[in-house]
Protein backbone atom coordinates (compact mmCIF):
# COMPACT_ATOMS: atom_id res chain seq x y z
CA UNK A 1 1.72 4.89 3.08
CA UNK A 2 2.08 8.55 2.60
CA UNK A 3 4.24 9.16 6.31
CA UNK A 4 6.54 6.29 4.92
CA UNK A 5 10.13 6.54 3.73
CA UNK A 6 12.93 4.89 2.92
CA UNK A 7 15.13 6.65 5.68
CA UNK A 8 12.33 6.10 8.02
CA UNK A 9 11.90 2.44 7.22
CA UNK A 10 15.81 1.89 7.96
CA UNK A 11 15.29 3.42 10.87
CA UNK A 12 13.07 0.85 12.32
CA UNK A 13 15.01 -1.45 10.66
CA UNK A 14 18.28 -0.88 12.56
CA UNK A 15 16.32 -0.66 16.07
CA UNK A 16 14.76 -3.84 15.55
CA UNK A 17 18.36 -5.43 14.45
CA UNK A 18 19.85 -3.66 17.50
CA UNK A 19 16.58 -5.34 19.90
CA UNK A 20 17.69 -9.06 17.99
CA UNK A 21 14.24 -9.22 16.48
CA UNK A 22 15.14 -9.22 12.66
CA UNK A 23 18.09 -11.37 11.65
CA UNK A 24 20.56 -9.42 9.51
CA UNK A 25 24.19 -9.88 9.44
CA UNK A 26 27.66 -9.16 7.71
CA UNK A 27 28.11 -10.59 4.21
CA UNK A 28 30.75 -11.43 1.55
CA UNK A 29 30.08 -10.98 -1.51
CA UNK A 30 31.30 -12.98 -4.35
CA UNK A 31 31.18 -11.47 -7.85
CA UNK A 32 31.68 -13.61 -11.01
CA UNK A 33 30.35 -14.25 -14.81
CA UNK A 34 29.31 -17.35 -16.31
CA UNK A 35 28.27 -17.52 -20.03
CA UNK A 36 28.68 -13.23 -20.10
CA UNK A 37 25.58 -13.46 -17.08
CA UNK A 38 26.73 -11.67 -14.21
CA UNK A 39 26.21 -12.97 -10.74
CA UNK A 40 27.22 -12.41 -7.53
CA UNK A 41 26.95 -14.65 -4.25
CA UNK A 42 26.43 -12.96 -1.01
CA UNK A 43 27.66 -15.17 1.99
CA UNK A 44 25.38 -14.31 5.35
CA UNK A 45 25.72 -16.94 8.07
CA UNK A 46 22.63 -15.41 9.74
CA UNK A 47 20.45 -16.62 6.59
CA UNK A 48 21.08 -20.19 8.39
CA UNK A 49 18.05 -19.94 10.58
CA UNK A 50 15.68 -18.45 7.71
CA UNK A 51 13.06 -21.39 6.78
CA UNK A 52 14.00 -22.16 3.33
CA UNK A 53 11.20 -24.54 2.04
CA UNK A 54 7.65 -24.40 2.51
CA UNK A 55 6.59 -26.78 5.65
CA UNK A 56 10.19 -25.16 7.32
CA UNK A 57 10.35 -24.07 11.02
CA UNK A 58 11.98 -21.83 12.76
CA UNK A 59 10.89 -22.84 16.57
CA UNK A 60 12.50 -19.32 18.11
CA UNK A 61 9.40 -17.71 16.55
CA UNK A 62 7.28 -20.94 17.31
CA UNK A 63 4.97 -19.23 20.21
CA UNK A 64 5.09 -15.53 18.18
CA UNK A 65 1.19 -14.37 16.26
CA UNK A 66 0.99 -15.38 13.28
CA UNK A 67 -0.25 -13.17 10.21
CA UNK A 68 -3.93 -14.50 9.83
CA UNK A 69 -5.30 -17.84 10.68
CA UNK A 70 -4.11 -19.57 7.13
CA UNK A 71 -0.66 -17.57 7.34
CA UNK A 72 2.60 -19.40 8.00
CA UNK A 73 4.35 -15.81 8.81
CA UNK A 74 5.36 -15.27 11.94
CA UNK A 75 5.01 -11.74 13.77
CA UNK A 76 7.30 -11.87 16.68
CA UNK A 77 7.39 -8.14 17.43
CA UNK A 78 4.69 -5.70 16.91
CA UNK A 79 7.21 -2.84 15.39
CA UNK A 80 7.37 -5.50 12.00
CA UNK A 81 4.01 -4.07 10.61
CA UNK A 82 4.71 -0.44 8.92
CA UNK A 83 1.13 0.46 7.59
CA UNK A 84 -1.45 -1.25 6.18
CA UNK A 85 -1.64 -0.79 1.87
CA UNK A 86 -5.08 0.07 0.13
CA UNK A 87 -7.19 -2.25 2.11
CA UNK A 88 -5.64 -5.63 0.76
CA UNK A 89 -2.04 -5.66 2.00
CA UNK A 90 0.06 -4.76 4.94
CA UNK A 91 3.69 -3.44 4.47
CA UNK A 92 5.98 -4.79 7.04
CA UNK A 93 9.67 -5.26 7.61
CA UNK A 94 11.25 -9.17 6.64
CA UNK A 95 12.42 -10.90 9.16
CA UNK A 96 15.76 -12.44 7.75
CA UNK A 97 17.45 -9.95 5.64
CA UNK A 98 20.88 -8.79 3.49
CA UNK A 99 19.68 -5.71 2.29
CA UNK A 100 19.05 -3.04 4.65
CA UNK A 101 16.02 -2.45 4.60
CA UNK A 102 13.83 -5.18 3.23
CA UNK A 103 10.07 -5.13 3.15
CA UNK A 104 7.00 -7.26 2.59
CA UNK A 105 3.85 -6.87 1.24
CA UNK A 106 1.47 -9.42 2.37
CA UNK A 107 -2.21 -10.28 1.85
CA UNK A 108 -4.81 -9.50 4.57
CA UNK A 109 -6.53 -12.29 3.61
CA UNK A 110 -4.25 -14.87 4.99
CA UNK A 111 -5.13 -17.85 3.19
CA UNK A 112 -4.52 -16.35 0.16
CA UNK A 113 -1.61 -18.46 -1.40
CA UNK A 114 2.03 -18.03 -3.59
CA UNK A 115 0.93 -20.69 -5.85
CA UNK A 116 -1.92 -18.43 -7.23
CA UNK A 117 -1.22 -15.88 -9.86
CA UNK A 118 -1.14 -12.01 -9.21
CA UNK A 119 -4.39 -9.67 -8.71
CA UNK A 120 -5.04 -6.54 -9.56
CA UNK A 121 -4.77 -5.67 -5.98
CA UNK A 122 -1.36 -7.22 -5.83
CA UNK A 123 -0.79 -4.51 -8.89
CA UNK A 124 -2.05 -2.09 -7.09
CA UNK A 125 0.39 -2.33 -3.33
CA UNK A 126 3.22 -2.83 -6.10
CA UNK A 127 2.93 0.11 -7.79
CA UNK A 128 1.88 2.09 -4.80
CA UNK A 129 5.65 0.66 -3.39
CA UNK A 130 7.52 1.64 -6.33
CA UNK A 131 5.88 4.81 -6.83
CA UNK A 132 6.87 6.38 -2.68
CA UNK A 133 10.00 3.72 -2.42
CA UNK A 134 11.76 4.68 -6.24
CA UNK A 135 15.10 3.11 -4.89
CA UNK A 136 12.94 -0.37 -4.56
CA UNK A 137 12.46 -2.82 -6.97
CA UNK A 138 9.45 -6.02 -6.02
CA UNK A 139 9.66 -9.51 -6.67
CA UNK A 140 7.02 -12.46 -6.24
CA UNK A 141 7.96 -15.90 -6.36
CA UNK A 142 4.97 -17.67 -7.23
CA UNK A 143 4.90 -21.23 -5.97
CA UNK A 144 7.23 -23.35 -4.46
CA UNK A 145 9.03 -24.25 -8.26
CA UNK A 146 9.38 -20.51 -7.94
CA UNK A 147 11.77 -20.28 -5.21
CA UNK A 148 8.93 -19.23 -2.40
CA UNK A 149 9.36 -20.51 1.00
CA UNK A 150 6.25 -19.73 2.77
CA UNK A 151 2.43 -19.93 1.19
CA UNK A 152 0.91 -17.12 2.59
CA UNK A 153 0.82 -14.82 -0.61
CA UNK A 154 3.27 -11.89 -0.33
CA UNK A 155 5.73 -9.74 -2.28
CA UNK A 156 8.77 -8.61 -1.40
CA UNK A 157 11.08 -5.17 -2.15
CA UNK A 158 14.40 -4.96 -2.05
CA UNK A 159 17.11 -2.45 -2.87
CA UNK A 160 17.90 -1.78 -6.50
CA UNK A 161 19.01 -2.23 -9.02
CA UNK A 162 18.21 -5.95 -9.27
CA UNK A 163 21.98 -7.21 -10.06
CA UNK A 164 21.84 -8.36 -13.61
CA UNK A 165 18.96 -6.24 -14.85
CA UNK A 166 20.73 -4.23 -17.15
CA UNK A 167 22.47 -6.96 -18.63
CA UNK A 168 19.17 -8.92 -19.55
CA UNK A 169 17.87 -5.58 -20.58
CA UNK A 170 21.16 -5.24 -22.75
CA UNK A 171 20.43 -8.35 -24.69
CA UNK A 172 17.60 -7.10 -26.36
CA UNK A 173 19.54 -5.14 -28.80
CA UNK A 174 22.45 -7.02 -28.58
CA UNK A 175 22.28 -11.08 -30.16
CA UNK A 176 25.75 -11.34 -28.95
CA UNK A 177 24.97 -11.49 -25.44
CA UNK A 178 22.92 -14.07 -23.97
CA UNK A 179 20.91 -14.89 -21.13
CA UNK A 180 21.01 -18.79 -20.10
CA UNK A 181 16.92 -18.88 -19.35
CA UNK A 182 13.45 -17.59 -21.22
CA UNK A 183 12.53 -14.14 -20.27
CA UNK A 184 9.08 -12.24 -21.38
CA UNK A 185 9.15 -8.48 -20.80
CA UNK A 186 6.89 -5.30 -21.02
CA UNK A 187 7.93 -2.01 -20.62
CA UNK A 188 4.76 0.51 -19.63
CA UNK A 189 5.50 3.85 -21.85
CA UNK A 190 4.26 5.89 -19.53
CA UNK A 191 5.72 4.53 -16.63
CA UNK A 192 5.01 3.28 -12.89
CA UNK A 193 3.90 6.30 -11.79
CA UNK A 194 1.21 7.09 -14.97
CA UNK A 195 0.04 3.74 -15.51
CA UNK A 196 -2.89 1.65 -13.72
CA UNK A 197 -2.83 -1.03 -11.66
CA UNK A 198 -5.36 -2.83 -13.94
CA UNK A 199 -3.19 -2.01 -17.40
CA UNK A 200 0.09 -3.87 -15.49
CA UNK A 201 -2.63 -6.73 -14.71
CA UNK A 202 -3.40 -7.09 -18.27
CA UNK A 203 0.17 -6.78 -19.32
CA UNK A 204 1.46 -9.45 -16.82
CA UNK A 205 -1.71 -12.25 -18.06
CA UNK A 206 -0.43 -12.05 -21.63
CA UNK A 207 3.45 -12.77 -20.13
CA UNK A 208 2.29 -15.19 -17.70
CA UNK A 209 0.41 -17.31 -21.00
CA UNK A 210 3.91 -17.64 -22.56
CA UNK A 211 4.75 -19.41 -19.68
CA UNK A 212 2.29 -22.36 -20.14
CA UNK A 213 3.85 -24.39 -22.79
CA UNK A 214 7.65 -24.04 -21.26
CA UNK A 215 6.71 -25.21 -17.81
CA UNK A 216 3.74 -27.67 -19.10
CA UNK A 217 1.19 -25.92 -17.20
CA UNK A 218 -2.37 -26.52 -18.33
CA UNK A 219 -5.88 -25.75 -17.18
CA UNK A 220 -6.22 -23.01 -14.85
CA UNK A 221 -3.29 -23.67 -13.13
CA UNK A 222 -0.75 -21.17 -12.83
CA UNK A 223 2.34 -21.62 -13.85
CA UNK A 224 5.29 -21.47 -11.48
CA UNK A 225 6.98 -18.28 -12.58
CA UNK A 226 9.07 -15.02 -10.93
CA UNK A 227 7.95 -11.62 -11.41
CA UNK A 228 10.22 -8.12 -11.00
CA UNK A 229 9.06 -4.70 -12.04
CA UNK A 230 12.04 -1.82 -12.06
CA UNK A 231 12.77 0.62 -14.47
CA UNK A 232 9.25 1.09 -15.88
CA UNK A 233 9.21 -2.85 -16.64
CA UNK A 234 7.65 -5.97 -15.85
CA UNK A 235 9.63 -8.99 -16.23
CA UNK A 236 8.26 -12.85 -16.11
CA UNK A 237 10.51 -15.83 -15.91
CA UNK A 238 9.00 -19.06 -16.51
CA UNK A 239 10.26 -21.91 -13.80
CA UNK A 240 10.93 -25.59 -14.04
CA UNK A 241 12.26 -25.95 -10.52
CA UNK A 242 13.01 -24.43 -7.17
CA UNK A 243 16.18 -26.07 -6.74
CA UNK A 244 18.75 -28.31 -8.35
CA UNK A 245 21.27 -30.57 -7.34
CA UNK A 246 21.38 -28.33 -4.40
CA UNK A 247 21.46 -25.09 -6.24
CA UNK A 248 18.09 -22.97 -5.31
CA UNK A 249 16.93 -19.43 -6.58
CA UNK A 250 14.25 -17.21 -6.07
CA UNK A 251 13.31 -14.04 -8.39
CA UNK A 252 16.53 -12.19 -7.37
CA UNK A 253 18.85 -15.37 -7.76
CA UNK A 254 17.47 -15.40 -11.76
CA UNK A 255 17.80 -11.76 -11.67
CA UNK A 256 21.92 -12.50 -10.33
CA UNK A 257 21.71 -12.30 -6.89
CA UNK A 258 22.05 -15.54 -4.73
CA UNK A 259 21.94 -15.62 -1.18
CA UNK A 260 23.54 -18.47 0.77
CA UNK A 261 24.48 -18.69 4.75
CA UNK A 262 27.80 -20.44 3.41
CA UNK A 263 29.99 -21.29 1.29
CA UNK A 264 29.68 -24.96 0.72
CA UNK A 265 26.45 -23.24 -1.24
CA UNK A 266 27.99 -21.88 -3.45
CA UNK A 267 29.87 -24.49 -4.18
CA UNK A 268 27.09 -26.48 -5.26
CA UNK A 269 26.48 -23.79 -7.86
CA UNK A 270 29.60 -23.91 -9.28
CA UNK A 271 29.32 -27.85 -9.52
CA UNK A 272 26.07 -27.75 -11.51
CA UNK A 273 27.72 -24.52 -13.59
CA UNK A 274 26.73 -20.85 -12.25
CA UNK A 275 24.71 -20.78 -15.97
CA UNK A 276 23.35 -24.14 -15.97
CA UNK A 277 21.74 -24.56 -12.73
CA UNK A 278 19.96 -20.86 -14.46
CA UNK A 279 19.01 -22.90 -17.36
CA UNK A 280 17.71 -25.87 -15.14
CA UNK A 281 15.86 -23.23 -12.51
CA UNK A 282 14.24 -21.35 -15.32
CA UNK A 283 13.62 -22.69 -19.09
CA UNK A 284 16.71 -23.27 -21.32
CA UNK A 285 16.44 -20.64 -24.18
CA UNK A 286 15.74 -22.62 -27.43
């Protein structure tokens, strides 16, 4: 990805907004704290045709290529696909978007699925990302109890700072603030751009084994979970659930940052409690 950039990738971005091919619209944004967590809610209306479960449609891309024979990712215009990423991945633009830009990294192999734990070639696209794209931080939601709405395995960057990072990085040294769900977190010394694909691999399997006994996840199943590296860190969040009571979340909704198409969402949050639907989402800390 050496000719890409972020100006470059906005770029694209705004022509294929301008040509009606990627949804993106104005937004409110509604700040508030629960519990000391910080959260905001950012109201799109355009998010209202975005498939939110797995098994979802969207019939305006119904006759559009799909990405792969096993993909359920839709292609509608060519322009989407940036560059392809070691081999493995491709980079592309997301369809249905609040940030401007937002990107994708999915797998070549298309029937390679959400519900299965990262790779080191997942590692690998993600660091690659974050090394050329330092204003990017990347998510996976693994599994549907992890907020994912389509199978076909893919990651996703978005512009940083996730919103409540700091905050939960705060805590650490600070018992007086909280966080209302189980977090496990490694921070690489040497940093994104001096550390291997392979060492993040083996950092993110010892975090992903804590997750085991809070979601009840034996065998070689994976645990549902949410991953975000930023900052030099990797950060796991078990998951019980991909929605409750109407309240959903993917990685950035734990990280603070929900995105609904209305308001009546939102107000299903604040029915449940901004920090309890967190706790019911994720695992309550003990």
């Amino acid at each position: 990805m050496d000719d890409v950039t972020e100006a470059s990738l906005t770029e694209t971005f705004d022509t294929l907004v301008s040509d009606g091919v990627i949804v993106y619209g104005p937004n409110e944004s509604i700040k508030l704290e629960d519990e000391g967590y910080p959260m905001e809610f950012r109201i799109c209306p355009a998010l209202a045709t975005k498939p939110h479960t797995v098994g979802a449609t969207n019939h305006a891309f119904d006759q559009s290529r799909k990405l792969g024979l096993g993909s359920d990712m839709f292609c509608p215009d060519e322009r989407l696909i940036v560059t392809p990423l070691n081999g493995t991945h491709e980079l592309a633009l997301n369809l249905f978007c609040v940030d401007r830009p937002q990107i994708l990294m999915t797998t070549l192999d298309s029937y390679k699925r959400q519900h299965e734990a990262l790779d080191v070639d997942d590692f690998e696209v993600m660091l690659q990302v974050l090394r050329k794209l330092p204003n990017f931080y990347v998510i996976f939601n693994c599994g549907e109890r992890g907020g994912c709405s389509r199978v076909h395995k893919h990651l996703q960057g978005l512009k940083g700072p996730p919103y409540a990072f700091n905050y939960i990085i705060s805590t650490l040294n600070d018992p007086s603030k909280k966080v209302p769900y189980q977090f496990f977190i490694h921070e690489f010394s040497h940093g994104f751009k001096n550390t291997p694909a392979s060492t993040v691999l083996d950092a993110y399997r010892v975090l992903l084994a804590q997750c085991r006994s809070p979601t009840g996840t034996g065998g070689e199943d994976t645990p549902p979970h949410n991953v975000v590296m930023w900052a030099d860190r990797l950060v796991v969040i078990p998951r019980r659930k991909g929605t409750t009571k109407g309240a959903s979340a993917n990685t950035g909704g734990m990280l603070g940052s929900v995105w609904v198409s209305g308001q009546e969402h939102v107000d299903e949050w604040k029915k449940v409690g901004y920090a309890n639907a967190l706790r019911e989402l994720g695992v309550p800390r003990p």
